[in-house]
Protein backbone atom coordinates (compact mmCIF):
# COMPACT_ATOMS: atom_id res chain seq x y z
CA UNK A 1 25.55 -1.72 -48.14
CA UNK A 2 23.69 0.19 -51.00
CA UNK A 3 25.65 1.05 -54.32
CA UNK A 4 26.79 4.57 -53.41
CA UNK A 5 28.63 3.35 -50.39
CA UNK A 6 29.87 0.75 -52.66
CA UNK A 7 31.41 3.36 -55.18
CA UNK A 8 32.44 5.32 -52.57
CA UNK A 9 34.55 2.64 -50.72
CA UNK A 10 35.97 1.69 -54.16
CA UNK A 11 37.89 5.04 -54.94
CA UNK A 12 38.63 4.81 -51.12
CA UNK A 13 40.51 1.74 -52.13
CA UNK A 14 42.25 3.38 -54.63
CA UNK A 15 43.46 5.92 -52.42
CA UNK A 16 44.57 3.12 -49.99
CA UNK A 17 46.85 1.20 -53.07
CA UNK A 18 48.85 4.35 -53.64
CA UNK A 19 50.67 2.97 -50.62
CA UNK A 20 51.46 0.30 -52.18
CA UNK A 21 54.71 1.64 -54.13
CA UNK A 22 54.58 -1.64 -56.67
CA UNK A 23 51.31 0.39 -57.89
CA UNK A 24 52.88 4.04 -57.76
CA UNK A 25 56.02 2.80 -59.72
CA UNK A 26 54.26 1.64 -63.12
CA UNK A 27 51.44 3.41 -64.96
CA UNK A 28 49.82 0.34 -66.29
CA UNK A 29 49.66 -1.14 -63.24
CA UNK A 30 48.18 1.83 -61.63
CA UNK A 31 45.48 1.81 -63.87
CA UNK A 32 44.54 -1.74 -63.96
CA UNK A 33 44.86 -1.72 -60.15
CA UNK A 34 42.23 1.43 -59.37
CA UNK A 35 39.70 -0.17 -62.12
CA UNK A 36 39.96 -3.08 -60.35
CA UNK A 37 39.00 -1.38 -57.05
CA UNK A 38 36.14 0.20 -58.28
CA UNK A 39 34.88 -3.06 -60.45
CA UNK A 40 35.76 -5.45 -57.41
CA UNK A 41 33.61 -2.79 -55.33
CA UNK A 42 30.64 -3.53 -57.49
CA UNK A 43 31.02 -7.21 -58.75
CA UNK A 44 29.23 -9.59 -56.47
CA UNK A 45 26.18 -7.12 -56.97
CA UNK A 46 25.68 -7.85 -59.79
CA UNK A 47 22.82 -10.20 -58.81
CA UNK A 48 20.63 -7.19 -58.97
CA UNK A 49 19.68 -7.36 -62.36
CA UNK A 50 17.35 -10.45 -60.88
CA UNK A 51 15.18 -7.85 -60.07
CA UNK A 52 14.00 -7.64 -63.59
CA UNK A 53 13.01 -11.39 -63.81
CA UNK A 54 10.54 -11.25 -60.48
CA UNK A 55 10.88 -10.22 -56.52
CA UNK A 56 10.91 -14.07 -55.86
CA UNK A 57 13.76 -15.04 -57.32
CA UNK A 58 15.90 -11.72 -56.59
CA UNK A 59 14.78 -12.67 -52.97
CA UNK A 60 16.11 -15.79 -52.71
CA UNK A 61 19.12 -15.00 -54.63
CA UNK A 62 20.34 -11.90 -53.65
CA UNK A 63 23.56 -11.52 -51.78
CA UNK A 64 23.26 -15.27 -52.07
CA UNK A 65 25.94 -17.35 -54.52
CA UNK A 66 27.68 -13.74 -56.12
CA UNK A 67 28.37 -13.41 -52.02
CA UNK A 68 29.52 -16.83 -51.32
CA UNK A 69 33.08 -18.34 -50.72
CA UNK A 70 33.69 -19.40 -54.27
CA UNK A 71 32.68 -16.18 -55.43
CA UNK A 72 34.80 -14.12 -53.81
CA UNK A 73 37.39 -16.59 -54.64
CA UNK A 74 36.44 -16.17 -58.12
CA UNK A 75 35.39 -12.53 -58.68
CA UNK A 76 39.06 -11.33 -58.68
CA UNK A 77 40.76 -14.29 -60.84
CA UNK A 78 37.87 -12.77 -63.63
CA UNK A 79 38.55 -9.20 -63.33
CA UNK A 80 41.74 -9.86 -63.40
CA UNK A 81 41.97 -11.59 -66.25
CA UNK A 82 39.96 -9.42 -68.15
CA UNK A 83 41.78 -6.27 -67.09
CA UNK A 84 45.20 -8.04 -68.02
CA UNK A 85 44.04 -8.04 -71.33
CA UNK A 86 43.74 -4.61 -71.37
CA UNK A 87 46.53 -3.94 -69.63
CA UNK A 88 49.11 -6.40 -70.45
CA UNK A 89 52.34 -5.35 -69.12
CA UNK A 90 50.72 -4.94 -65.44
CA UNK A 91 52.45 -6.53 -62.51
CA UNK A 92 49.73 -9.49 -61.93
CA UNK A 93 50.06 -10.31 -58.52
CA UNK A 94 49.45 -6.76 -57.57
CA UNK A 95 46.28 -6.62 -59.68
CA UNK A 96 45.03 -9.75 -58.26
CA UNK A 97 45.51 -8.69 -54.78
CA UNK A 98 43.77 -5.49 -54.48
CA UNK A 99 40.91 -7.31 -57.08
CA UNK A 100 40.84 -9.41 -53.40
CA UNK A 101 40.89 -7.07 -51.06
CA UNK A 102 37.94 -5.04 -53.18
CA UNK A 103 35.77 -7.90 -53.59
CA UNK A 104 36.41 -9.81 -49.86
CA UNK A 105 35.92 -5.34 -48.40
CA UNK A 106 32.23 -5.88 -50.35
CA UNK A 107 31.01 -9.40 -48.43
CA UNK A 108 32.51 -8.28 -45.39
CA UNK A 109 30.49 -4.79 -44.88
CA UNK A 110 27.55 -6.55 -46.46
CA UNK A 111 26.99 -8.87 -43.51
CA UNK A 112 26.79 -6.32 -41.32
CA UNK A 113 23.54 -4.96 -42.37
CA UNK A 114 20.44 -6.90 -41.51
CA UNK A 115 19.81 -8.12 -44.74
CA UNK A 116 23.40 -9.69 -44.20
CA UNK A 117 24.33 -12.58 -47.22
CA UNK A 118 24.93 -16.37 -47.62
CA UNK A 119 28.74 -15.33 -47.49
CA UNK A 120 29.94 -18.87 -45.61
CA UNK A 121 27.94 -21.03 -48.94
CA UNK A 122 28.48 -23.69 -49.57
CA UNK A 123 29.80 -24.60 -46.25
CA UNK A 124 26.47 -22.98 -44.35
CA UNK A 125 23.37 -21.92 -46.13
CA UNK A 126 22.43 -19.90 -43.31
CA UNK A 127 22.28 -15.78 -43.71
CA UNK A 128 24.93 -14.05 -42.02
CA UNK A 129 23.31 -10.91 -40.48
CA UNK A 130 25.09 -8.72 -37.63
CA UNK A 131 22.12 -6.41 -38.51
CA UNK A 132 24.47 -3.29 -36.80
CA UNK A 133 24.86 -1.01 -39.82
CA UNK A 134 21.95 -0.13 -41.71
CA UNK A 135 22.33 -0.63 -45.47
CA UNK A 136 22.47 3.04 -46.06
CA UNK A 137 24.78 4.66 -43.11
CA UNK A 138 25.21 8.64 -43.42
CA UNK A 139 28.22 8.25 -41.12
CA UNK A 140 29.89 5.86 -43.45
CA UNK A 141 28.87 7.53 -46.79
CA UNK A 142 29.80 11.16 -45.34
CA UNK A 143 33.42 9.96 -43.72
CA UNK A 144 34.16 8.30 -47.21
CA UNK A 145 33.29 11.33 -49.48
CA UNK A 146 35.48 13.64 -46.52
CA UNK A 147 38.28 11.32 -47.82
CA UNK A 148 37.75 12.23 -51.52
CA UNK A 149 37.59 15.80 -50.94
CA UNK A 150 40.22 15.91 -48.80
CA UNK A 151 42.34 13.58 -51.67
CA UNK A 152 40.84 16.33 -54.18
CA UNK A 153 42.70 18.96 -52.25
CA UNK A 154 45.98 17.38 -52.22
CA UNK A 155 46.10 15.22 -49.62
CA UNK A 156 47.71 12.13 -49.77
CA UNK A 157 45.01 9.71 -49.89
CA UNK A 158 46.73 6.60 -48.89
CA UNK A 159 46.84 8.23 -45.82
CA UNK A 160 43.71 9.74 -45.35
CA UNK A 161 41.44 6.60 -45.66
CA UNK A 162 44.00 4.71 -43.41
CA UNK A 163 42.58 7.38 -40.95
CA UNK A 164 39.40 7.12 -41.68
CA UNK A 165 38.86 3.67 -41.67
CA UNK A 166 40.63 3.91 -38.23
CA UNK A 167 37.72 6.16 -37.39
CA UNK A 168 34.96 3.66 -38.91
CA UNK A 169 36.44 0.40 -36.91
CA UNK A 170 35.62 2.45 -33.83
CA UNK A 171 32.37 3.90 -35.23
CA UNK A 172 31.62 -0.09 -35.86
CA UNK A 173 32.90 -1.28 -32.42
CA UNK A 174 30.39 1.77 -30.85
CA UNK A 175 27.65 0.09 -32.94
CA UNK A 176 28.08 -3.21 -31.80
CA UNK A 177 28.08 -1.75 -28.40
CA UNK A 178 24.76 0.05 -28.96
CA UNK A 179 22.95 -2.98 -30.22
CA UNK A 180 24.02 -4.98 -27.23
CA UNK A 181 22.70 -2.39 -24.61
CA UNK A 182 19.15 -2.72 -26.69
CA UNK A 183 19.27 -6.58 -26.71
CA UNK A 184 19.89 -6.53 -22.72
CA UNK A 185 17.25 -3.66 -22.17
CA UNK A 186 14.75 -6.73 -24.71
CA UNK A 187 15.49 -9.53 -22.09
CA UNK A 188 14.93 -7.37 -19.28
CA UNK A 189 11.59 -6.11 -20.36
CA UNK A 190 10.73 -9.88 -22.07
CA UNK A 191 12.65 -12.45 -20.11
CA UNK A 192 11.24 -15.66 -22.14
CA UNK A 193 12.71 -13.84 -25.44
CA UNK A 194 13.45 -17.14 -27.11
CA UNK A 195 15.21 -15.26 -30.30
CA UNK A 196 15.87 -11.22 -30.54
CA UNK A 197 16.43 -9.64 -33.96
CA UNK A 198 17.48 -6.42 -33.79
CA UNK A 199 18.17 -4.06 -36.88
CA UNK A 200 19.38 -0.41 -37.09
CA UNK A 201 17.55 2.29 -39.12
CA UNK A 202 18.85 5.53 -40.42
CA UNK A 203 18.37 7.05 -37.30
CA UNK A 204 21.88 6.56 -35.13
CA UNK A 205 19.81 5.57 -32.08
CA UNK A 206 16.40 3.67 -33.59
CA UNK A 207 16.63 -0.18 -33.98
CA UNK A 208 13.64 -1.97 -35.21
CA UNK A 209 13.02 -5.20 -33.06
CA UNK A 210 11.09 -8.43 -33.74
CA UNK A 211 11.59 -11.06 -30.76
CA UNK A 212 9.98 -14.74 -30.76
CA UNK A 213 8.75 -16.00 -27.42
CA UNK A 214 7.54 -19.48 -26.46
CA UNK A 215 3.80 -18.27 -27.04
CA UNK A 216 3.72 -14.73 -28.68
CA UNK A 217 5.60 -12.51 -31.12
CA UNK A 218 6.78 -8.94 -30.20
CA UNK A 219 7.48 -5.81 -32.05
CA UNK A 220 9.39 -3.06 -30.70
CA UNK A 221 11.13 -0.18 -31.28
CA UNK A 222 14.53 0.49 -29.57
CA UNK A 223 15.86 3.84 -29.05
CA UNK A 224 19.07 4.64 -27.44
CA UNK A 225 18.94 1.73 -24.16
CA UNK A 226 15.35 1.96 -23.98
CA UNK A 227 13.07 -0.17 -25.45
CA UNK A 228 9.07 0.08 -26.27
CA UNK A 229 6.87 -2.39 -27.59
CA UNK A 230 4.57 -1.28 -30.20
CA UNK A 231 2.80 -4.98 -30.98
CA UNK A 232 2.24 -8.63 -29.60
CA UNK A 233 1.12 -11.74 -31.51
CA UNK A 234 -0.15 -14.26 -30.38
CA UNK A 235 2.20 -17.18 -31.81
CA UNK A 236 0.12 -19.35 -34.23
CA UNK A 237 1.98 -22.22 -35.96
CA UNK A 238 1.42 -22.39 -39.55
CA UNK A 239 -1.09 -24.96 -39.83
CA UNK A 240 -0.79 -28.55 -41.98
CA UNK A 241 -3.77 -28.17 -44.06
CA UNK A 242 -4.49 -28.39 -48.03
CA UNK A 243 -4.74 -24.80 -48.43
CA UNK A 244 -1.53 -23.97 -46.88
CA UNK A 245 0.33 -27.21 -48.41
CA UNK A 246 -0.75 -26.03 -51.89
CA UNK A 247 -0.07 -21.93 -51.04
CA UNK A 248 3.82 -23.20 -50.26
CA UNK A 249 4.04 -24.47 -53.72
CA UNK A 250 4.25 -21.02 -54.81
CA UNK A 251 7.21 -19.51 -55.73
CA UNK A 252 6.63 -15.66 -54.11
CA UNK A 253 5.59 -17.42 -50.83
CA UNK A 254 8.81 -19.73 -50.59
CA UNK A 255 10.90 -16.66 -51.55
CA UNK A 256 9.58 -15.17 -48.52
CA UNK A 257 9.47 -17.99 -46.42
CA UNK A 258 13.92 -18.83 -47.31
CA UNK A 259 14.03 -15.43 -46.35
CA UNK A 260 11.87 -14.21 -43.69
CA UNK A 261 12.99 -15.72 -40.34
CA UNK A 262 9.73 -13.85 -37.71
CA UNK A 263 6.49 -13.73 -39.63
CA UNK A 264 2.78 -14.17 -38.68
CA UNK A 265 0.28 -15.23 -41.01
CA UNK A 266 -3.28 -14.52 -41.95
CA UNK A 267 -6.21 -16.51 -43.97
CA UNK A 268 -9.21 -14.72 -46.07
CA UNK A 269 -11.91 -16.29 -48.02
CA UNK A 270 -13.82 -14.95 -50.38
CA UNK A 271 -16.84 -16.40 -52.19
CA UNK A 272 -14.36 -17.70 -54.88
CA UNK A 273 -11.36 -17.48 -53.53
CA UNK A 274 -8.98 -17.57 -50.56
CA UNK A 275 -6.23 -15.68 -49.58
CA UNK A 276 -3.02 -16.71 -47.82
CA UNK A 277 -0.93 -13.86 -46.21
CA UNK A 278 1.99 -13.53 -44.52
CA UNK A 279 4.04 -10.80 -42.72
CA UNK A 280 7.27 -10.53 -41.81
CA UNK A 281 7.70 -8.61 -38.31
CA UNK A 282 10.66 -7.06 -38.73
CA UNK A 283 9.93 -3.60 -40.99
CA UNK A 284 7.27 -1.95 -39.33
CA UNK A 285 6.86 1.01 -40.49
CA UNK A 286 4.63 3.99 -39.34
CA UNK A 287 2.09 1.33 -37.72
CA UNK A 288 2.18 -0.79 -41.30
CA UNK A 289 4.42 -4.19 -42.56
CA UNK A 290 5.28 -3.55 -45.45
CA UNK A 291 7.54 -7.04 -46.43
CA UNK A 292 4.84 -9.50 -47.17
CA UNK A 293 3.96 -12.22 -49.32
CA UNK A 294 0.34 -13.56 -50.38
CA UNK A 295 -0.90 -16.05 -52.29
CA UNK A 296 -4.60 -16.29 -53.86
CA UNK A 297 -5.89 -19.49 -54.88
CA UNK A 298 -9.28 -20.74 -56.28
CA UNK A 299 -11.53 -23.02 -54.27
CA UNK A 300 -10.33 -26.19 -55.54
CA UNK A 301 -6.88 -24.91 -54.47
CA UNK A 302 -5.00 -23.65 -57.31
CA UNK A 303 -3.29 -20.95 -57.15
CA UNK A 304 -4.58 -18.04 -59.49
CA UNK A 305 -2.24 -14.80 -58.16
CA UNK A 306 0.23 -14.47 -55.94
CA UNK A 307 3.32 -11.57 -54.92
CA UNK A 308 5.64 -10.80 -52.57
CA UNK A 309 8.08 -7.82 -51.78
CA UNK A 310 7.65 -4.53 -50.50
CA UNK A 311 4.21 -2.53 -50.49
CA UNK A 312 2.96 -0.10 -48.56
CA UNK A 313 -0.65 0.30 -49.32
CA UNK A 314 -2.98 -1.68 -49.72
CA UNK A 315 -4.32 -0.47 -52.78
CA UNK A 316 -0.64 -1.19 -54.47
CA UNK A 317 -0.85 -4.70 -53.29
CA UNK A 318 -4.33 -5.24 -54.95
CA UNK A 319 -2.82 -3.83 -58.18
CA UNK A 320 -0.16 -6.43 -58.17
CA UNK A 321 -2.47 -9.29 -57.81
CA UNK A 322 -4.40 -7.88 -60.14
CA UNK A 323 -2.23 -8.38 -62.91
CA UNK A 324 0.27 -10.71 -61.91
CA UNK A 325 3.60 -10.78 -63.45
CA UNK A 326 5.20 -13.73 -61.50
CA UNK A 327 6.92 -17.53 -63.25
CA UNK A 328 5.64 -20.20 -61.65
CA UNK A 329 7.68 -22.51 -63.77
C-alpha cells in the first residue's frame, strides 16, 4: 500500500489497542504501545530511501528483505527495544505484541497489491502478488480516515475500526471475487492463456491485464466481467547472442528482468551504437509502457548508458541516457 494508507492504518491500530485494557490501565504503556503502532506501520518501508542510490537497486530491493520473514520477526524486537528505553516502566509483552501485529498488518496488505513483496524469503524468493487492491485504494484510505473522525467525535475507537475492518474483509472478499470473474471472462476470450496477470487500477472496475500464450503476448483491459484486448505480440524469445549476453550484465536491465515477469523486447542500431530495450506489458497506459529498461552499448559491446524505471515520454527517457547516473559496480 502507499504511505498514507500506511499512516492511516497505524492510528487505526491505535484505536484497536484501546481494547486491550493492559494498554488503557497504564500511561506509559499507552504511549509506548500507540508509537509503536504508528512506527511498526512504517518500518519495513523503510527500504525506500534506496531510491536515492539508483532505480536498479530500489527495484530489486524493494518490499524485498525489510518484507521478509526475519524481518517481520525482527522489526518489533527493535522498536521495542528502543521504545523501552524511552519508556521504561511499560508492560513489555504488550508493547511487543501490538509492535507484531503493526508490522505483520504492513506485509500482509502489501501482498495484495500487484507489486506484492518477497514476504515468504528466505524460504521462497518468489514475489507474492494477489494483485486485487491497487496500491492506492480510495475505499480503504476513505473508510480509515471515517474511523478517525468518527474517534475525533467521541466515539470509541476500539470499536469503530473493529467495524470497519469488518467492512474491509468483505470489501476484500468482493475484490477477490471481481478479479476472478475477469480471469474467467480472459480464458474464455483466449483459451491457450498459458499465464494471466491481472492488476486493479484506481478505478473500482478497471484491471490492467498482460496474459502469456504459447506463441503471442496479450494486453487487455478488463472492466467490470468484460474484457477487451488492446495489443498482441508476437512471442519472441530473448535471443543467445553477444549483444544481449553483454546487455544482461547491466545492472538497470537485471533489475528489470528479477522484477518484470511479461515483457517484450526490442533491438536498435545506430551507426555507433546499439540499443537494447525492453518493456514490461503490464502498465499500459493511455496507448504507452511506461516500465522499461534499456541498455546502450558501443559496437564492440560495452555498455556506455543504460536506465530503467518509469518514463513516459520519450524525450524523458533520452534525457536519462543522456546523462546517466547509474553504479555499475
Amino acid at each position: 500500500m502507499d504511505t498514507g494508507t500506511h499512516i492511516v492504518m497505524g492510528f487505526a491500530l491505535c484505536g484497536i489497542a484501546t481494547l486491550d485494557p493492559i494498554v488503557t490501565a497504564d500511561p506509559a504503556t499507552k504511549y509506548a504501545v500507540m508509537t509503536a503502532a504508528v512506527i511498526g506501520s512504517q518500518a519495513p518501508d523503510i527500504d525506500t530511501i534506496l531510491k536515492l542510490r539508483n532505480n536498479a537497486v530500489y527495484i530489486r530491493n524493494h518490499r524485498g528483505a525489510t518484507h521478509s520473514v526475519p524481518a517481520v520477526v525482527l522489526w518489533p524486537l527493535l522498536i521495542t527495544g528502543i521504545l523501552f528505553l524511552v519508556f521504561p516502566n511499560v508492560n513489555l509483552s504488550h508493547l511487543w505484541f501490538w509492535s507484531q501485529i503493526a508490522v505483520f498488518l504492513h506485509v500482509f496488505v502489501d501482498i495484495f497489491n500487484a507489486y506484492g513483496t518477497q514476504a515468504l524469503r528466505p524460504f521462497s524468493p518468489r514475489w507474492v502478488a494477489l494483485g486485487v487492491i491497487n496500491t492506492f485504494d480510495p475505499f480503504i484510505f476513505t473508510m480509515h480516515v471515517i474511523g478517525l473522525l468518527l474517534w475525533a467525535f467521541g466515539l470509541h475507537p476500539g470499536y469503530t475500526f473493529i467495524v470497519i475492518y469488518a467492512i474491509l474483509i468483505g470489501y476484500y472478499i468482493l475484490r477477490f471475487q471481481m478479479q476472478n470473474a475477469v480471469r474467467n471472462a480472459v480464458r474464455r476470450l483466449i483459451p491457450d492463456a498459458e499465464e494471466i496477470i491481472i492488476a486493479p487500477t484506481i478505478r473500482f472496475n478497471q484491471w490492467r491485464i498482460a496474459v502469456k500464450s504459447l506463441e503471442h503476448f496479450y494486453v487487455a483491459r478488463g472492466y467490470r466481467r468484460s474484457v477487451t484486448i488492446l495489443d498482441k505480440y508476437k512471442r519472441v524469445p530473448v535471443p543467445e547472442s553477444v549483444l544481449f549476453e553483454a546487455a544482461k550484465k547491466d545492472v538497470n536491465l537485471g533489475a528489470f528482468l528479477h522484477f518484470s515477469p511479461v515483457y517484450r523486447w526490442e533491438v536498435a542500431e545506430y551507426n555507433d551504437c546499439y540499443e537494447v530495450k525492453f518493456i514490461d506489458l503490464r502498465y499500459r497506459n493511455n496507448g504507452y509502457y511506461p516500465f522499461v529498461a534499456i541498455v546502450q552499448l558501443d559496437l564492440d559491446y560495452n555498455i556506455i548508458g543504460s536506465y530503467t524505471g518509469w518514463i513516459f515520454s520519450e524525450e524523458k527517457l533520452r534525457k536519462k541516457l543522456t546523462f546517466p547516473q547509474i553504479d555499475q559496480s
